[in-house]
Protein backbone atom coordinates (compact mmCIF):
# COMPACT_ATOMS: atom_id res chain seq x y z
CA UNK A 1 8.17 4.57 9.65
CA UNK A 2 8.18 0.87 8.15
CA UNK A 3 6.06 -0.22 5.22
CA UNK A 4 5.46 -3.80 4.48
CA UNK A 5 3.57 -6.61 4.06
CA UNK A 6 1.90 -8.70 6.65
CA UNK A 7 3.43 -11.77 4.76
CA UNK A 8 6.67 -10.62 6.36
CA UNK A 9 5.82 -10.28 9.41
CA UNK A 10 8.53 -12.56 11.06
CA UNK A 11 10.97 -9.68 9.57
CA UNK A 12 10.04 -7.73 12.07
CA UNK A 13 10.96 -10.00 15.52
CA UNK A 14 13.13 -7.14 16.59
CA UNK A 15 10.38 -5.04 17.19
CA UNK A 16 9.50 -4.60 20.79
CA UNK A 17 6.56 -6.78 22.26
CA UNK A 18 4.01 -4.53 21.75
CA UNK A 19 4.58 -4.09 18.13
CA UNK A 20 4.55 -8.10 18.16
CA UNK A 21 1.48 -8.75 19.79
CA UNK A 22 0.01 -5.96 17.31
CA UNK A 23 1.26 -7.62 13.72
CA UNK A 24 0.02 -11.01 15.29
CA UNK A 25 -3.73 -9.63 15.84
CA UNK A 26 -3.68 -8.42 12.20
CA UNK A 27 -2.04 -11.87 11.11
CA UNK A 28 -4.70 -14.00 12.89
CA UNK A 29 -7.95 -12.30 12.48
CA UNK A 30 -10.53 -12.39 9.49
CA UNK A 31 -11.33 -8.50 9.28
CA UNK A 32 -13.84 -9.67 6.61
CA UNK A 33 -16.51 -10.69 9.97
CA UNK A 34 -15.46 -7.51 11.92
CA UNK A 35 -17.55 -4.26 12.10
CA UNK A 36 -16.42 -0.66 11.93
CA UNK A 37 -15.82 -0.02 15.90
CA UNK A 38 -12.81 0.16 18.43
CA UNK A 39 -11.65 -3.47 19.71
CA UNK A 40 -9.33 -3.05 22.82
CA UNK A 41 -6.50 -5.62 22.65
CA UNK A 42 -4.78 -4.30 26.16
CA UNK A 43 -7.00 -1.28 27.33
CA UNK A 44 -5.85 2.04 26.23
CA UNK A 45 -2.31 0.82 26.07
CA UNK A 46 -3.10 -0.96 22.55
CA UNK A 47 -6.70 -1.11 20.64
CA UNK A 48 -7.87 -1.68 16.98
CA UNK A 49 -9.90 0.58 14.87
CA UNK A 50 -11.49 -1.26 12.13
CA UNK A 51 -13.11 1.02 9.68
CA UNK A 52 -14.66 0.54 6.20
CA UNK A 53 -15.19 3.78 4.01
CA UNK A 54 -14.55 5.37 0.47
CA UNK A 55 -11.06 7.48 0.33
CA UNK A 56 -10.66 11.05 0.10
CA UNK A 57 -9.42 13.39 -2.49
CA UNK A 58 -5.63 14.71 -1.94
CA UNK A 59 -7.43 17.99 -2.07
CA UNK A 60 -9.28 17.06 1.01
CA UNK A 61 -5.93 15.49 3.41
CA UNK A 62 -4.92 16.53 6.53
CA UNK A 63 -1.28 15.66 7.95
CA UNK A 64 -1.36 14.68 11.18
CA UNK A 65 1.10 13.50 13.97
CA UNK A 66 0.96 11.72 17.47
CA UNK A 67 2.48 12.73 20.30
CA UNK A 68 1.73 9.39 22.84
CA UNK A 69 0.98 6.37 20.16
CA UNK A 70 2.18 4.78 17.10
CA UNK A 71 -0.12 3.75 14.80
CA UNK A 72 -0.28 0.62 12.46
CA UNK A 73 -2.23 1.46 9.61
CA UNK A 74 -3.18 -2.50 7.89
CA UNK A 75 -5.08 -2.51 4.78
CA UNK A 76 -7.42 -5.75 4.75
CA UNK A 77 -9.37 -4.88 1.09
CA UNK A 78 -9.00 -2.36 -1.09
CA UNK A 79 -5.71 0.32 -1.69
CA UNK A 80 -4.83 4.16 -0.55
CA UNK A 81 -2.26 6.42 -0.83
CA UNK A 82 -0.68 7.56 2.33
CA UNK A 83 1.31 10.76 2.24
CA UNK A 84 4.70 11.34 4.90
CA UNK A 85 6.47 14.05 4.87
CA UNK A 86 8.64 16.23 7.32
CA UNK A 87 7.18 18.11 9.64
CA UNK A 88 9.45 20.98 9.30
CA UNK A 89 8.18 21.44 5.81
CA UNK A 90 4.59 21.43 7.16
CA UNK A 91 2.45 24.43 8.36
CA UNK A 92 0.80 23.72 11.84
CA UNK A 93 -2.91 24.41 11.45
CA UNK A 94 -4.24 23.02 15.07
CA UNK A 95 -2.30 22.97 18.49
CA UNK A 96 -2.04 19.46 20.43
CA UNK A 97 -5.56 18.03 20.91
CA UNK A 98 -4.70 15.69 24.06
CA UNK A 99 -7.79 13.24 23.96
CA UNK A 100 -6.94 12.64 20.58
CA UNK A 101 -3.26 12.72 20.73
CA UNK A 102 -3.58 14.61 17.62
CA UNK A 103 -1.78 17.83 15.69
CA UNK A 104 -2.73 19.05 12.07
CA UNK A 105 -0.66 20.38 9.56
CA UNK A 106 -1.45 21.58 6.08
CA UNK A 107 1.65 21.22 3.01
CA UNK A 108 2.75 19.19 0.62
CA UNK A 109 4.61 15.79 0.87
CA UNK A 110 5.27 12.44 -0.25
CA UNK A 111 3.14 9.11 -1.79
CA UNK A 112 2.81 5.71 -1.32
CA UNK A 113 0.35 3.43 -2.51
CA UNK A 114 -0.56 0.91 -0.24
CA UNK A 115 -2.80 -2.38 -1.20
CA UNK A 116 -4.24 -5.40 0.38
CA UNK A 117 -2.06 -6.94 3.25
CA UNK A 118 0.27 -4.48 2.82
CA UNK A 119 0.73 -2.12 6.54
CA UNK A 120 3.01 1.01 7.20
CA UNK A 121 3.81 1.97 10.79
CA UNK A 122 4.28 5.05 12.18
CA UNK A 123 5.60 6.66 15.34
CA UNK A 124 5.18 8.80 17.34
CA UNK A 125 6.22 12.59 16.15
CA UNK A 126 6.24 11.23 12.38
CA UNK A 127 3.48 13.30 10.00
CA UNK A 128 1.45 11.65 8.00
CA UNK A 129 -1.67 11.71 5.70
CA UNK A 130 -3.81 8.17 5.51
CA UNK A 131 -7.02 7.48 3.43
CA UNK A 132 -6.27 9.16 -0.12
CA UNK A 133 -7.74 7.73 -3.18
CA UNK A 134 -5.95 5.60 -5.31
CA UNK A 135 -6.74 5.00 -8.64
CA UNK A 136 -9.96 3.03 -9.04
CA UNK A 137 -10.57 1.96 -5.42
CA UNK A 138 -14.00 2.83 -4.24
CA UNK A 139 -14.10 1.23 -1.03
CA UNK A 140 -10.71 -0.02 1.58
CA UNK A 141 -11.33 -1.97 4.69
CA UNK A 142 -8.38 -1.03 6.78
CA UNK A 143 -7.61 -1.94 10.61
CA UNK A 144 -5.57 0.51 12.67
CA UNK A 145 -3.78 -0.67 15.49
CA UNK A 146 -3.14 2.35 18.33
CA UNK A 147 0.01 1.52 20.37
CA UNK A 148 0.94 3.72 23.37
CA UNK A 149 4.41 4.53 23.50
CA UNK A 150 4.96 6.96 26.21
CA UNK A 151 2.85 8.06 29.31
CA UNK A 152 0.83 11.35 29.63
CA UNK A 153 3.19 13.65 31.16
């Protein structure tokens, strides 16, 4: 997992290409003129899911993990809390779901409050929970950038 903001982006040149192409997408577009939808960048290898909504209750999370992609999570307006925690402390509630290279878990875990700009990447096998209120915030705009890691076995 990192967490950052998009203002230090260039910290990040070690990153393999992928994860570069990704951050500069996020650097150079104006999410304020994009609609909620899926924007492919390379196919199914790497795509953007921009998506506007009102956060979620920590009463209402669901952890989840990825087996194939790593996800950047970018928030353009607004702020959320994202949970992470360990997946051994975790309580496995679905099996794999393949098409949506998805697992649930239910459990407790960790906070972070995320805000304009700032991103958090995670990778593949890491558990996390994304979309939480925080504080006031009645609305986020956040992009998520899907990044496929390893093939379909």
């Amino acid at each position: 997992m990192i967490l950052s903001n998009l203002s230090n982006v260039q910290n990040y040149s070690y990153l393999n290409s992928g994860f570069i192409k990704a951050l500069r997408f996020l650097k150079k577009n104006d999410f304020s003129i994009f609609e909620n939808g899926i924007y492919e960048i390379e196919g199914d290898r790497m795509f953007a899911i921009v998506n506007e909504y009102s956060p979620i209750s920590i009463l209402e999370i669901q952890w989840q993990v990825h087996e194939q992609y790593a996800d950047i999570h970018y928030i353009f307006s607004g702020e959320e809390n994202i949970g992470i925690s360990k997946i051994s402390e975790l309580e496995e509630t679905s099996k794999y779901i393949p098409e949506k290279d998805t697992k649930f878990y239910k459990g407790k875990g960790q906070f972070v409050t995320i805000k304009n700009g700032d991103f958090i990447i995670f990778f593949p096998k890491e558990v996390y929970a994304t979309g939480i209120a925080s504080g006031d915030c009645k609305l986020v705009k956040k992009v998520i950038i899907k990044i496929k890691i390893f093939n379909e076995q």
